[in-house]
C-alpha atoms as a PDB file:
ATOM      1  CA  UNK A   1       1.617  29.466  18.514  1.00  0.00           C
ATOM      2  CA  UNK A   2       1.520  27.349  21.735  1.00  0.00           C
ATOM      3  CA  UNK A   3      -1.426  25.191  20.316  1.00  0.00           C
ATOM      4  CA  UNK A   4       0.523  24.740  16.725  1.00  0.00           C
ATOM      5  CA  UNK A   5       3.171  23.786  19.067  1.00  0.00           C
ATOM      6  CA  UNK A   6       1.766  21.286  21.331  1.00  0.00           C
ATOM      7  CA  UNK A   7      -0.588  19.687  18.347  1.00  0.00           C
ATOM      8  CA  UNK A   8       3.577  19.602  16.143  1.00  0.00           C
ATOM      9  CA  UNK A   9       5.258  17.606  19.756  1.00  0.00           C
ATOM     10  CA  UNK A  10       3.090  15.088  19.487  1.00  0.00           C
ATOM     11  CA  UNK A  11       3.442  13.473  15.859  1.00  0.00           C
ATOM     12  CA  UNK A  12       5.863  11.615  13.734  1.00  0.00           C
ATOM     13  CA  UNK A  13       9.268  13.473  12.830  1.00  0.00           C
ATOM     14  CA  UNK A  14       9.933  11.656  10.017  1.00  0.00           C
ATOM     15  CA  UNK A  15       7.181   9.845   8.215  1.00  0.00           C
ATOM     16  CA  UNK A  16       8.553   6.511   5.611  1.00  0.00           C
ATOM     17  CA  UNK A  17       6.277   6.432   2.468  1.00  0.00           C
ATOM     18  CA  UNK A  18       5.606   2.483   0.922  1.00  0.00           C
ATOM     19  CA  UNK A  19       4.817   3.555  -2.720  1.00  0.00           C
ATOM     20  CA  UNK A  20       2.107   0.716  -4.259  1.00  0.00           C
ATOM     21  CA  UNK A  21       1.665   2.010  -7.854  1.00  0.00           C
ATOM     22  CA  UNK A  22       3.798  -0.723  -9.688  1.00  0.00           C
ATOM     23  CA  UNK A  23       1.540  -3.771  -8.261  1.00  0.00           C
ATOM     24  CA  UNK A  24      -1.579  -2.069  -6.487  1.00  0.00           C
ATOM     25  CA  UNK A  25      -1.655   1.083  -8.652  1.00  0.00           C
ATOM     26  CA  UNK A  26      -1.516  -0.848 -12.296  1.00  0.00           C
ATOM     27  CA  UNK A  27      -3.404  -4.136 -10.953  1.00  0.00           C
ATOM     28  CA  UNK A  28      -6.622  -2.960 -12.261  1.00  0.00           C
ATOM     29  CA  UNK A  29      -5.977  -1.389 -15.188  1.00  0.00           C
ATOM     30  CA  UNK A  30      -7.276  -2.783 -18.026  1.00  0.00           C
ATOM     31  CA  UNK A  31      -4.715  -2.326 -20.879  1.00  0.00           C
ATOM     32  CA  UNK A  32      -2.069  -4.144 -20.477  1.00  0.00           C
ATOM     33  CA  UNK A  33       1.424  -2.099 -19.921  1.00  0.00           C
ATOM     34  CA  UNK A  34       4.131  -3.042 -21.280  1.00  0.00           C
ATOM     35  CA  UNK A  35       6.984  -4.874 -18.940  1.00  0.00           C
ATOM     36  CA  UNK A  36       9.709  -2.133 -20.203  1.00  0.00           C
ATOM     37  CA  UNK A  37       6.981   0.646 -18.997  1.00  0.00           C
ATOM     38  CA  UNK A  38       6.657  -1.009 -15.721  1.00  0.00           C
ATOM     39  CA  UNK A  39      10.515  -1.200 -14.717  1.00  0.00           C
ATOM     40  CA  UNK A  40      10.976   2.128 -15.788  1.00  0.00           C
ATOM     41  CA  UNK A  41       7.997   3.357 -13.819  1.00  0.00           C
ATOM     42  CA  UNK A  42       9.313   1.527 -10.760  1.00  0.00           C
ATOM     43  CA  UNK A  43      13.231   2.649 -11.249  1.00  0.00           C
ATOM     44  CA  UNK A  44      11.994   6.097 -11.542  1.00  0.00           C
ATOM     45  CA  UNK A  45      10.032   5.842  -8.482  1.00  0.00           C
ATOM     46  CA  UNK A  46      12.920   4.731  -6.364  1.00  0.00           C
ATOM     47  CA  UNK A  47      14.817   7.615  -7.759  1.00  0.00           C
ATOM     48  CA  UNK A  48      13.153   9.744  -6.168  1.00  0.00           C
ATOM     49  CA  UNK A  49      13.809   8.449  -2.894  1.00  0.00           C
ATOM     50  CA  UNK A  50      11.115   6.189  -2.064  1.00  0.00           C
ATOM     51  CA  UNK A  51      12.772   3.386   0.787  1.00  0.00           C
ATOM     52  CA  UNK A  52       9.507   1.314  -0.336  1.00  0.00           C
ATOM     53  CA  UNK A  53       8.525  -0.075  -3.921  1.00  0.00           C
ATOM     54  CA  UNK A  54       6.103  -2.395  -3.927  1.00  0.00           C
ATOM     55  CA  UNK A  55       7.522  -3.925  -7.727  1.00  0.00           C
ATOM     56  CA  UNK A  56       4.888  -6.675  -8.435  1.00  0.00           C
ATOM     57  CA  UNK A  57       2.564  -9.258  -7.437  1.00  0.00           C
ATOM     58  CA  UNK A  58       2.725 -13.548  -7.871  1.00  0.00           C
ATOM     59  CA  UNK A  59      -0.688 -14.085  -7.944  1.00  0.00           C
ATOM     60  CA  UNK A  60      -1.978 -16.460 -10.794  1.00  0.00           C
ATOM     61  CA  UNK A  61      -1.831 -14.158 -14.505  1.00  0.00           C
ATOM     62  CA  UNK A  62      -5.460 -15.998 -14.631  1.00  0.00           C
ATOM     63  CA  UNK A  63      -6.698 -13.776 -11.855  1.00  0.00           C
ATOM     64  CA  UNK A  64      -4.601 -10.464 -11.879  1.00  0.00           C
ATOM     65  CA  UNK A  65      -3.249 -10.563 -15.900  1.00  0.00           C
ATOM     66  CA  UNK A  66      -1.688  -6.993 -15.843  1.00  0.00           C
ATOM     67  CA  UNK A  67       1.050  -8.562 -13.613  1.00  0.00           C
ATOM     68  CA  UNK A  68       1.527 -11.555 -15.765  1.00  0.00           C
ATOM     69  CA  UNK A  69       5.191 -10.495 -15.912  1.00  0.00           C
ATOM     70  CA  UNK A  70       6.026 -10.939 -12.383  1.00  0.00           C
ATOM     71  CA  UNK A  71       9.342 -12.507 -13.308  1.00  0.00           C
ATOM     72  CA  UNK A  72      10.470 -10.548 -16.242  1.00  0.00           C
ATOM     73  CA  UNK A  73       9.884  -7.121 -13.637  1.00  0.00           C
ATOM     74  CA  UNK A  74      11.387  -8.484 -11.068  1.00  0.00           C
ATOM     75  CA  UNK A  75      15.031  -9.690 -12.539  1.00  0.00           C
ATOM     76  CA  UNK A  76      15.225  -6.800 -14.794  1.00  0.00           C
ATOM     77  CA  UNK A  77      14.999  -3.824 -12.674  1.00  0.00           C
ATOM     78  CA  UNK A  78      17.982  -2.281 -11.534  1.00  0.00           C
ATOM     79  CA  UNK A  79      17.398  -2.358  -7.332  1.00  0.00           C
ATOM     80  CA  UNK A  80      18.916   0.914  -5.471  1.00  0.00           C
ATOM     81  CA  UNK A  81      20.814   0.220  -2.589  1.00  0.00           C
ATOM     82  CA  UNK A  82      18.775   0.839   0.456  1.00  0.00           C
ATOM     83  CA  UNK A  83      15.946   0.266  -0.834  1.00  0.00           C
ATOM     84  CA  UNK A  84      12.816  -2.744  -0.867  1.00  0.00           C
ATOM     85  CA  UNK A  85      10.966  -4.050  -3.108  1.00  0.00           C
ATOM     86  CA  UNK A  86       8.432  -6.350  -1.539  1.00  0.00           C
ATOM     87  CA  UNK A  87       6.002  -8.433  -3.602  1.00  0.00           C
ATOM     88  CA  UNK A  88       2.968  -9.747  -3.184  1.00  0.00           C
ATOM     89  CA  UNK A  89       2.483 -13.795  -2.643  1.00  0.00           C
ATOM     90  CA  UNK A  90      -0.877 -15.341  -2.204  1.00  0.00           C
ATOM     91  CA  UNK A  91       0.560 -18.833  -1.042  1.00  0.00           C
ATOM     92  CA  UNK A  92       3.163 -21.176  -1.240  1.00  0.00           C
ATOM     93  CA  UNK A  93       3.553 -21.481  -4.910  1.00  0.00           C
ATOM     94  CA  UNK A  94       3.978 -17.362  -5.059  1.00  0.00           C
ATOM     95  CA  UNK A  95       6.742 -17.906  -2.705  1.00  0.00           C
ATOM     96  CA  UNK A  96       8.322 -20.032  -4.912  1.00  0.00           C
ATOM     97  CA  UNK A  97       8.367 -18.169  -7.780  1.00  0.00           C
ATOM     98  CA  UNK A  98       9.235 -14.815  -5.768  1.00  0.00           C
ATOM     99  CA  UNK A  99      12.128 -16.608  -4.984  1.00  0.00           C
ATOM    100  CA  UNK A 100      12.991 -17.649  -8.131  1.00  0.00           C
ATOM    101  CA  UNK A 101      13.049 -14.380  -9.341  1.00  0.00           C
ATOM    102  CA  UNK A 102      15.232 -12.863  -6.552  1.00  0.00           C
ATOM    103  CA  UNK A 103      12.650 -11.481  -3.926  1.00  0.00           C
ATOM    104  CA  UNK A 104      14.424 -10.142  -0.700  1.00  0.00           C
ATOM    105  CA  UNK A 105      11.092  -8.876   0.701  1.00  0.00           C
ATOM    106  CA  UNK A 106       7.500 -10.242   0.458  1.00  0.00           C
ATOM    107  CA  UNK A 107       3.963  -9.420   0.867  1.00  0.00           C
ATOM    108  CA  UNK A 108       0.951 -11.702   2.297  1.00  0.00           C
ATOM    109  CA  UNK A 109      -2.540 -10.281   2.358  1.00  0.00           C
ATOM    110  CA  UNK A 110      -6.012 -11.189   3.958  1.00  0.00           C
ATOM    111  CA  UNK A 111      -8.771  -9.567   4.894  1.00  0.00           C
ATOM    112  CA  UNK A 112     -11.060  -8.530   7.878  1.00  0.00           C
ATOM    113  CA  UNK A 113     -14.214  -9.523   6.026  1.00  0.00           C
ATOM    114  CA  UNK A 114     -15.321 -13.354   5.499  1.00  0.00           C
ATOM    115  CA  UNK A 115     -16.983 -12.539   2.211  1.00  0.00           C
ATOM    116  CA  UNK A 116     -14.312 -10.339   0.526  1.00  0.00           C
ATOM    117  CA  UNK A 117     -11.785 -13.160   1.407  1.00  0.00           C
ATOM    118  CA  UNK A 118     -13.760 -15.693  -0.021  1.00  0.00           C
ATOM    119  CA  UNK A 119     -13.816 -13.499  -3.329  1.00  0.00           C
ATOM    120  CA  UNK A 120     -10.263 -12.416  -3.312  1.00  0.00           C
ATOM    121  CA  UNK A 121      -8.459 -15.456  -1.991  1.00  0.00           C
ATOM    122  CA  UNK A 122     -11.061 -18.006  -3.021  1.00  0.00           C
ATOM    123  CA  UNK A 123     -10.844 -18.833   1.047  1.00  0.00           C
ATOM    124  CA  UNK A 124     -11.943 -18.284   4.148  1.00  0.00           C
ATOM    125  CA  UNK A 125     -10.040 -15.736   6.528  1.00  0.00           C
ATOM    126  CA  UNK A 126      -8.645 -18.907   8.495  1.00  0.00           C
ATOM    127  CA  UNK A 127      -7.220 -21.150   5.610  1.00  0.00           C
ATOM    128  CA  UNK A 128      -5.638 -18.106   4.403  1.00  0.00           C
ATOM    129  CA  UNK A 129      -4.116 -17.598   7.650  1.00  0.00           C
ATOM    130  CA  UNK A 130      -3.182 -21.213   7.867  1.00  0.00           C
ATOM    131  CA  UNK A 131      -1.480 -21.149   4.043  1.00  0.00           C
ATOM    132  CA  UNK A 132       0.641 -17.676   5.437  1.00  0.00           C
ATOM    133  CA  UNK A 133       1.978 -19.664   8.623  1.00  0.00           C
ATOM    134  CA  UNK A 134       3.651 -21.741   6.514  1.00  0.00           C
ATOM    135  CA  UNK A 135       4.755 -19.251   3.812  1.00  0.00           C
ATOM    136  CA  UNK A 136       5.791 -16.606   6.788  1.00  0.00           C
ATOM    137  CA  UNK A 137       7.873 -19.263   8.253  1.00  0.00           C
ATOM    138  CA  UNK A 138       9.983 -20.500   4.997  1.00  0.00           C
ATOM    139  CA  UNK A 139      10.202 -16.641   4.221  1.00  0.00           C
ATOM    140  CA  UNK A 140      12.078 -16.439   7.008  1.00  0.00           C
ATOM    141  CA  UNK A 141      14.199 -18.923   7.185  1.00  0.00           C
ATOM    142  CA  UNK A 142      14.673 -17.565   4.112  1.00  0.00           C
ATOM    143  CA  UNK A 143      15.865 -13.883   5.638  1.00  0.00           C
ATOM    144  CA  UNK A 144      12.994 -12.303   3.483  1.00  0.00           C
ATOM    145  CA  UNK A 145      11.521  -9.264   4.931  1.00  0.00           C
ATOM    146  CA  UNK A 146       8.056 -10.378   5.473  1.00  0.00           C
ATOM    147  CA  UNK A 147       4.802  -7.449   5.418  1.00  0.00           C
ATOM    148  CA  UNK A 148       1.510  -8.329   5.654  1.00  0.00           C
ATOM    149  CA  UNK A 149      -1.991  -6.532   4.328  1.00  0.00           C
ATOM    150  CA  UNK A 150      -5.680  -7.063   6.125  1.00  0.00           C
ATOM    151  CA  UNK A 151      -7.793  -5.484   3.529  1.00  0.00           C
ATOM    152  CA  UNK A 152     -11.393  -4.276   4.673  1.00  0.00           C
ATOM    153  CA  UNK A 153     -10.049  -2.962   7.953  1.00  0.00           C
ATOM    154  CA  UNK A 154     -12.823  -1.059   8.277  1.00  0.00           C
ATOM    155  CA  UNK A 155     -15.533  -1.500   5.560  1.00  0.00           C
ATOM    156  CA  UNK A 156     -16.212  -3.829   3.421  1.00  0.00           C
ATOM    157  CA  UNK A 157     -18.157  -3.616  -0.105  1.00  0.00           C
ATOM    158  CA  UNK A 158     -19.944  -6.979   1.306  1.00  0.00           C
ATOM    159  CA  UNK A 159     -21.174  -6.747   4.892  1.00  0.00           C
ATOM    160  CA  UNK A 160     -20.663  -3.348   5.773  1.00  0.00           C
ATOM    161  CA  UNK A 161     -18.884  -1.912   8.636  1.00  0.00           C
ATOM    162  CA  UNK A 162     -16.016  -3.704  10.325  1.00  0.00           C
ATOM    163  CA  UNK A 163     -15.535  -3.435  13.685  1.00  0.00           C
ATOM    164  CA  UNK A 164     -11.777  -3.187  15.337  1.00  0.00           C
ATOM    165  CA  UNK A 165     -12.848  -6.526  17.682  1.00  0.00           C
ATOM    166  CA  UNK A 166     -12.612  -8.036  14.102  1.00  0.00           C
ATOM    167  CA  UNK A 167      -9.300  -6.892  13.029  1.00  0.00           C
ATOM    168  CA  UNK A 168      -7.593  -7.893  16.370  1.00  0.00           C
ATOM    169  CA  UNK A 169      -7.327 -11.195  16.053  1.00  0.00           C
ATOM    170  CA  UNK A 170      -6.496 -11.574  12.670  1.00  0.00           C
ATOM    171  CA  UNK A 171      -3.415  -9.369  14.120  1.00  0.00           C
ATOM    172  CA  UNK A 172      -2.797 -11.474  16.853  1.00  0.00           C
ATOM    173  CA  UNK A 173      -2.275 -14.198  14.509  1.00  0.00           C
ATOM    174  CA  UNK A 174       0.002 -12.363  12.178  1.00  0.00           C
ATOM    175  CA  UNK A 175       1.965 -11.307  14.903  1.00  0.00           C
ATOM    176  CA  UNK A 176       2.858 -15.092  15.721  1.00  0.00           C
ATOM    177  CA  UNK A 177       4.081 -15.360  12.241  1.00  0.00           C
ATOM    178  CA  UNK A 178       7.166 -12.570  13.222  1.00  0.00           C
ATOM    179  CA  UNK A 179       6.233 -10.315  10.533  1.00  0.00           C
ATOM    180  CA  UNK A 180       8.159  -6.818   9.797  1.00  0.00           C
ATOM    181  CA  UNK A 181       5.025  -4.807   9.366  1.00  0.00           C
ATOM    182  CA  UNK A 182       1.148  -5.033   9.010  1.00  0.00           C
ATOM    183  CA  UNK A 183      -0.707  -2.640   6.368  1.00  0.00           C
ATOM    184  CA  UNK A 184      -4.300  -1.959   7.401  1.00  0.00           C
ATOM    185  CA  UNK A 185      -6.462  -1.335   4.336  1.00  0.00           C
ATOM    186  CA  UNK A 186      -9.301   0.965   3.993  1.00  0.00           C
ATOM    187  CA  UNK A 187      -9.908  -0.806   0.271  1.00  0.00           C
ATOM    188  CA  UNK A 188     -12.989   0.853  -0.506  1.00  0.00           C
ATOM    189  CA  UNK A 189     -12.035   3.928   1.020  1.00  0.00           C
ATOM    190  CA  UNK A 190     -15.186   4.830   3.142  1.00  0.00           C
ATOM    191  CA  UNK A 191     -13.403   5.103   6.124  1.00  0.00           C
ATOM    192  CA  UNK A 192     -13.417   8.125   8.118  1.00  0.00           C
ATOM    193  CA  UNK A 193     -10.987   9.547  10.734  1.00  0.00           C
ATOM    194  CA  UNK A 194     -12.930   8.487  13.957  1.00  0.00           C
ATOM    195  CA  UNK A 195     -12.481   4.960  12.679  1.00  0.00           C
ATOM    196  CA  UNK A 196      -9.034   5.355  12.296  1.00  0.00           C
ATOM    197  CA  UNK A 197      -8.410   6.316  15.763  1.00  0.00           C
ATOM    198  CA  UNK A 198     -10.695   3.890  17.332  1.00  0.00           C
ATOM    199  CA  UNK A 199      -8.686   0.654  15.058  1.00  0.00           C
ATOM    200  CA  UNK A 200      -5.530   2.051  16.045  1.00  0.00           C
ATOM    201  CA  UNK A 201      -6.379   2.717  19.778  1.00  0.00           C
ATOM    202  CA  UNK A 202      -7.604  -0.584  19.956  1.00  0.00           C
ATOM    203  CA  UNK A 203      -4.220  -1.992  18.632  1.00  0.00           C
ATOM    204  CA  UNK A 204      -2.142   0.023  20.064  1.00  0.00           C
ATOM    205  CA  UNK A 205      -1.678  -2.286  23.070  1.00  0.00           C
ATOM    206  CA  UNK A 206      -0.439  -5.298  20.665  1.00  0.00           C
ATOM    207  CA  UNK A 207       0.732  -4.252  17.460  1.00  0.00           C
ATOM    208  CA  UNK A 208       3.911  -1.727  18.327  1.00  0.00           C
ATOM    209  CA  UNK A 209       3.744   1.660  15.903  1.00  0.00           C
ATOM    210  CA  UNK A 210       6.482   1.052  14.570  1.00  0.00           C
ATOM    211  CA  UNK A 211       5.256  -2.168  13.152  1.00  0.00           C
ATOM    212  CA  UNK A 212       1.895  -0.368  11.903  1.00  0.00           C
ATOM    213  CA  UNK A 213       1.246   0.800   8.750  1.00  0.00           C
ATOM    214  CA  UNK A 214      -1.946   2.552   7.089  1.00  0.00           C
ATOM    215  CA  UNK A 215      -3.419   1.727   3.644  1.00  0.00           C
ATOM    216  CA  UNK A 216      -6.066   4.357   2.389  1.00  0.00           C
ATOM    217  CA  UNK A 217      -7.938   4.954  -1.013  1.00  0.00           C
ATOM    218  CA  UNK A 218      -9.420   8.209  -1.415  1.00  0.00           C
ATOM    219  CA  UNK A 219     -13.070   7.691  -3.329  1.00  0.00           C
ATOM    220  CA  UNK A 220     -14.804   9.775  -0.441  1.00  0.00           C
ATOM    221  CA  UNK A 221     -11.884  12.373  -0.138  1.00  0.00           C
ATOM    222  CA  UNK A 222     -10.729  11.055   2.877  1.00  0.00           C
ATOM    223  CA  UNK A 223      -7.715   9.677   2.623  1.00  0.00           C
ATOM    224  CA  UNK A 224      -5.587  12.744   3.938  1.00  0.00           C
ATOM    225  CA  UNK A 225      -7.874  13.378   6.865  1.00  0.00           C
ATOM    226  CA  UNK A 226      -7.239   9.412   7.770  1.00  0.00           C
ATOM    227  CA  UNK A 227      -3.924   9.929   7.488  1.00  0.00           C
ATOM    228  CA  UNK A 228      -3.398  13.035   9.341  1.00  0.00           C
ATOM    229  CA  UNK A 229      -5.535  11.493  12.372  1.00  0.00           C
ATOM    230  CA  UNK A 230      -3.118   8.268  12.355  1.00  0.00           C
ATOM    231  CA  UNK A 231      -0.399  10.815  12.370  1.00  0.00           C
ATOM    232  CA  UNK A 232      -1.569  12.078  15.680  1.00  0.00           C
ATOM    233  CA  UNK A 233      -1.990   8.268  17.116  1.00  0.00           C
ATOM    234  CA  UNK A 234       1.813   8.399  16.243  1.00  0.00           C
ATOM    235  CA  UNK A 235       1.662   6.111  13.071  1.00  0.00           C
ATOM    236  CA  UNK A 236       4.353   6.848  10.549  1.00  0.00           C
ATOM    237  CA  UNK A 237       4.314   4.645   7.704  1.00  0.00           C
ATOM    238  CA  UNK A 238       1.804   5.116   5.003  1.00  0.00           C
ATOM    239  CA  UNK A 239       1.043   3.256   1.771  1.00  0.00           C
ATOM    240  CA  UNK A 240       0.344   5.388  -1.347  1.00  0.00           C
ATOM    241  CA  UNK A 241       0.437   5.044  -5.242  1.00  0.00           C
ATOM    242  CA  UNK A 242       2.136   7.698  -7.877  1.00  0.00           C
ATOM    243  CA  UNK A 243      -0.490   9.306  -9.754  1.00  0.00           C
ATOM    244  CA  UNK A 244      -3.623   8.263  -7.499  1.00  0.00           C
ATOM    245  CA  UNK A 245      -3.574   4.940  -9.240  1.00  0.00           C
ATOM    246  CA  UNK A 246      -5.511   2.046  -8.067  1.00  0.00           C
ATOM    247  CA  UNK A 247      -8.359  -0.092  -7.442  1.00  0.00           C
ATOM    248  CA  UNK A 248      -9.469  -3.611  -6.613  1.00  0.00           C
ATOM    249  CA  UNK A 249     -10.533  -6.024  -9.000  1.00  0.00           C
ATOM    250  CA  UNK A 250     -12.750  -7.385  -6.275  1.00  0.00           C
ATOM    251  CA  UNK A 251     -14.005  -4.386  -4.040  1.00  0.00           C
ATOM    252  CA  UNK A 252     -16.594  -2.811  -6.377  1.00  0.00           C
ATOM    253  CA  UNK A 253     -16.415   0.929  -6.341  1.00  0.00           C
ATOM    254  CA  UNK A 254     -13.461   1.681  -4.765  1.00  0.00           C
ATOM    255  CA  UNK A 255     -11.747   4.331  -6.213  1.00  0.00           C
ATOM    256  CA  UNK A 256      -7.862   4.750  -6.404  1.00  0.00           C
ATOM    257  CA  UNK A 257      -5.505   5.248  -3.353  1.00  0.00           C
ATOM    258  CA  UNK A 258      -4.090   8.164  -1.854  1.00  0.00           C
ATOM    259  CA  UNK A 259      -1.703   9.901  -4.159  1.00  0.00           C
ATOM    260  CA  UNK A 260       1.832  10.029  -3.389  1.00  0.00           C
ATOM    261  CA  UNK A 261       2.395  13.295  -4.428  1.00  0.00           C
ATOM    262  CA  UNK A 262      -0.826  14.358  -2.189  1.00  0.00           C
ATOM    263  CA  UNK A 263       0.524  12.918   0.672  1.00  0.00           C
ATOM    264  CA  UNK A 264       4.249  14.423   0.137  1.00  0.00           C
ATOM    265  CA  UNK A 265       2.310  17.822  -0.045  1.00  0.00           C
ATOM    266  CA  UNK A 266       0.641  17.673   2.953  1.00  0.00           C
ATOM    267  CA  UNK A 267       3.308  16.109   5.163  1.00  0.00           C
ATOM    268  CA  UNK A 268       6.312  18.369   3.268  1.00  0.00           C
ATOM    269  CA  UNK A 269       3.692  21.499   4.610  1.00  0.00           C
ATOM    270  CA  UNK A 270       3.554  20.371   8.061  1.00  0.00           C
ATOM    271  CA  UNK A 271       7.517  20.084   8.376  1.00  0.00           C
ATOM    272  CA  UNK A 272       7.537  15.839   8.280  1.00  0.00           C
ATOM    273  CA  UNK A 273      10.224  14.369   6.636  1.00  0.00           C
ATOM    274  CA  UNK A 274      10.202  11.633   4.150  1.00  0.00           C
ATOM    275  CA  UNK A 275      13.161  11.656   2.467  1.00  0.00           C
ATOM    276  CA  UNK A 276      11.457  11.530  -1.007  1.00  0.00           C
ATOM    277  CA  UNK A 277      11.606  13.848  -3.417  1.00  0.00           C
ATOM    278  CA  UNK A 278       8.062  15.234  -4.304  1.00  0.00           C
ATOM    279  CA  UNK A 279       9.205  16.590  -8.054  1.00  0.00           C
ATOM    280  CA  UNK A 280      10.718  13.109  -8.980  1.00  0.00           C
ATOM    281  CA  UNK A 281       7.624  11.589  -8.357  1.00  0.00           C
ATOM    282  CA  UNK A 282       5.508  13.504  -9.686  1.00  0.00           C
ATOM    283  CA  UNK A 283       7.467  12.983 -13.128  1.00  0.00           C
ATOM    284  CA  UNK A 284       7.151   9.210 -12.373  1.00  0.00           C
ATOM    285  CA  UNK A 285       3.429   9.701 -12.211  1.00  0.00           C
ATOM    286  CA  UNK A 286       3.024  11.894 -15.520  1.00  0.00           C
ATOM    287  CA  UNK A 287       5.031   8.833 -17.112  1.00  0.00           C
ATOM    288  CA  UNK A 288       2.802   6.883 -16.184  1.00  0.00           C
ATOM    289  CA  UNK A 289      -0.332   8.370 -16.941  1.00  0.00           C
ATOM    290  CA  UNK A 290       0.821   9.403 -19.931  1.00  0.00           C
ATOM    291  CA  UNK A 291       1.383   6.162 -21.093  1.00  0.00           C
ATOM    292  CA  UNK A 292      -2.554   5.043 -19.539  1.00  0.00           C
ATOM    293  CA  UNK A 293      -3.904   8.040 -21.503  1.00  0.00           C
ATOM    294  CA  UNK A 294      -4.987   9.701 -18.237  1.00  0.00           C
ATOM    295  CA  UNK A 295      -6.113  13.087 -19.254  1.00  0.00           C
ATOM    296  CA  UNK A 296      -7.666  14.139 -15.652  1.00  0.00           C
ATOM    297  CA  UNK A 297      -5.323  12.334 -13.434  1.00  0.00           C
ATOM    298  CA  UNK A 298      -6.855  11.393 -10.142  1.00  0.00           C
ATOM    299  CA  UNK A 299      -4.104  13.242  -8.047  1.00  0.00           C
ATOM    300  CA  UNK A 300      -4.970  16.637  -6.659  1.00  0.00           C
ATOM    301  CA  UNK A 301      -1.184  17.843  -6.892  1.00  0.00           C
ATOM    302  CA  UNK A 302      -0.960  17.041 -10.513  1.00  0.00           C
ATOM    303  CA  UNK A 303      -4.168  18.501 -11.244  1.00  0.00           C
ATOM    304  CA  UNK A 304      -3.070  22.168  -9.729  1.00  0.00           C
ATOM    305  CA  UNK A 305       0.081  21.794 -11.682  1.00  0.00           C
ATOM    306  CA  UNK A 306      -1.696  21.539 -14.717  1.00  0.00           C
ATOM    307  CA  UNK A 307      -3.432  24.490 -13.725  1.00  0.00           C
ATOM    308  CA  UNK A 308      -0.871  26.762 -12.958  1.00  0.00           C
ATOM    309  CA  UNK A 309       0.876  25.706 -16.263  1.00  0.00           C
ATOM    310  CA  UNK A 310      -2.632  26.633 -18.042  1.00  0.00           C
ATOM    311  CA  UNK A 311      -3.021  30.115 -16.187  1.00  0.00           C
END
């Protein structure tokens, strides 16, 4: 009992969930949902007590069409108090129309990894940088809660392994911008837990914890075991997506992310707090899937639900 004890002193009390599924968990899917099905999915996600709902993204309809109804999403949902809904802006022109549609909190993203950038962003890891110094600073002017995503934090479906000396930087540089929060991405999901101690150890003497956050897909089964190692590096915010949902339209073979309702289990077990109420979501996530036509749903919880229900 002294072991469980010491290993329990030593992480997060309270752990604050960012739930992606409305913009990073329906991206790739490739039936269109219907904008009515979206605000519902996202209202019944902050329901259940999520402080985070990531509602939508302004990229160009060209490149991401599933969100081609930024605006309509945005202006018709009915926000909770207490609650954010960041979305995601590629550039200036995002901005604007973020703004437009009543965005309070935003999200910039770049990468680790010259080559995905160049696919993603159509730019190198520097101009995008550049085009987010300006956006960052008219955000907030603005007042606009500002969060920012490196993708390929630690591997990249391009050139392989990414080493921390790699992220730093790119850090540094955000970090001049004043953002709220930086989201590292494992967007492939090959990272492993050893990685995720070495990044964060490496940051820990410039990015502040409480500024960190941790994005991780699960197509090796790792995503918990990342998670429960950043947990004892004292991180305590942690993307996930209702459902298991997910994928990038331009990291080839990565699978969804971690599953809200996976994570809730395990950190609900070990006595963590979230504030979020595990049952709510996972109705938000057979909403959802029942609407994609997900008979195997990728996340674990749902699947031993089904289970029980069957026995």
């Amino acid at each position: 009992m002294a072991v469980v004890a010491q290993v329990m002193a030593g992480l997060p009390k309270r752990v604050r969930v960012v739930e992606v599924g409305p913009r990073d968990g329906l991206q790739n899917e490739p039936t269109f949902v219907p904008t009515e099905v979206k605000i519902r999915f996202i209202e019944m996600l902050a329901e259940a007590g999520l402080p985070v709902v990531e509602a939508t993204s302004f990229v160009s309809p060209r490149w991401v069409p599933q969100l081609a109804d930024a605006e309509q999403v945005l202006t018709s949902i009915q926000r909770r108090p207490g609650v954010r809904y960041p979305v995601l802006v590629p550039n200036r022109k995002g901005l604007e129309r973020a703004l437009a549609a009543g965005a309070r909190e935003i999200a910039l993203f770049t990468a680790a990894s010259e080559t995905f950038c160049q696919k993603n962003l159509n730019r190198t890891i520097e101009q995008s940088l550049q085009e987010f110094e300006q956006v960052a600073r008219e955000a907030r002017q603005m007042g606009l809660w500002v969060r920012a995503y490196i993708s390929t934090a630690f591997v990249c479906p391009y050139e392989g392994q990414i080493a921390p000396q790699q992220v730093l930087p790119i850090v540094e540089r955000l970090l001049t911008m004043e953002v709220d929060e930086i989201s590292l991405g494992d967007t492939i999901g090959a990272a492993v837990p050893t990685q995720v101690a070495r990044l964060t150890e490496q940051l820990q003497g410039i990015l502040p914890l409480e500024k960190t956050a941790y994005h991780f897909h699960d197509t090796y089964g790792m995503a918990l075991a990342n998670v429960l190692m950043a947990l004892q590096m004292g991180v305590a915010t942690f993307d996930s997506s209702a459902g298991g949902l997910g994928g990038c339209p331009f990291a080839p073979g990565a699978a969804g992310n971690l599953a809200t309702e996976d994570l809730l289990t395990m950190l609900h077990g070990m006595g963590i707090e979230t504030g979020v109420e595990q049952a709510k979501v996972a109705d938000a996530a057979r909403f959802i899937l029942q609407y994609l036509q997900r008979s195997t749903p990728p996340s674990r919880y749902l699947q031993a639900c089904a289970m029980r229900s069957e026995s």
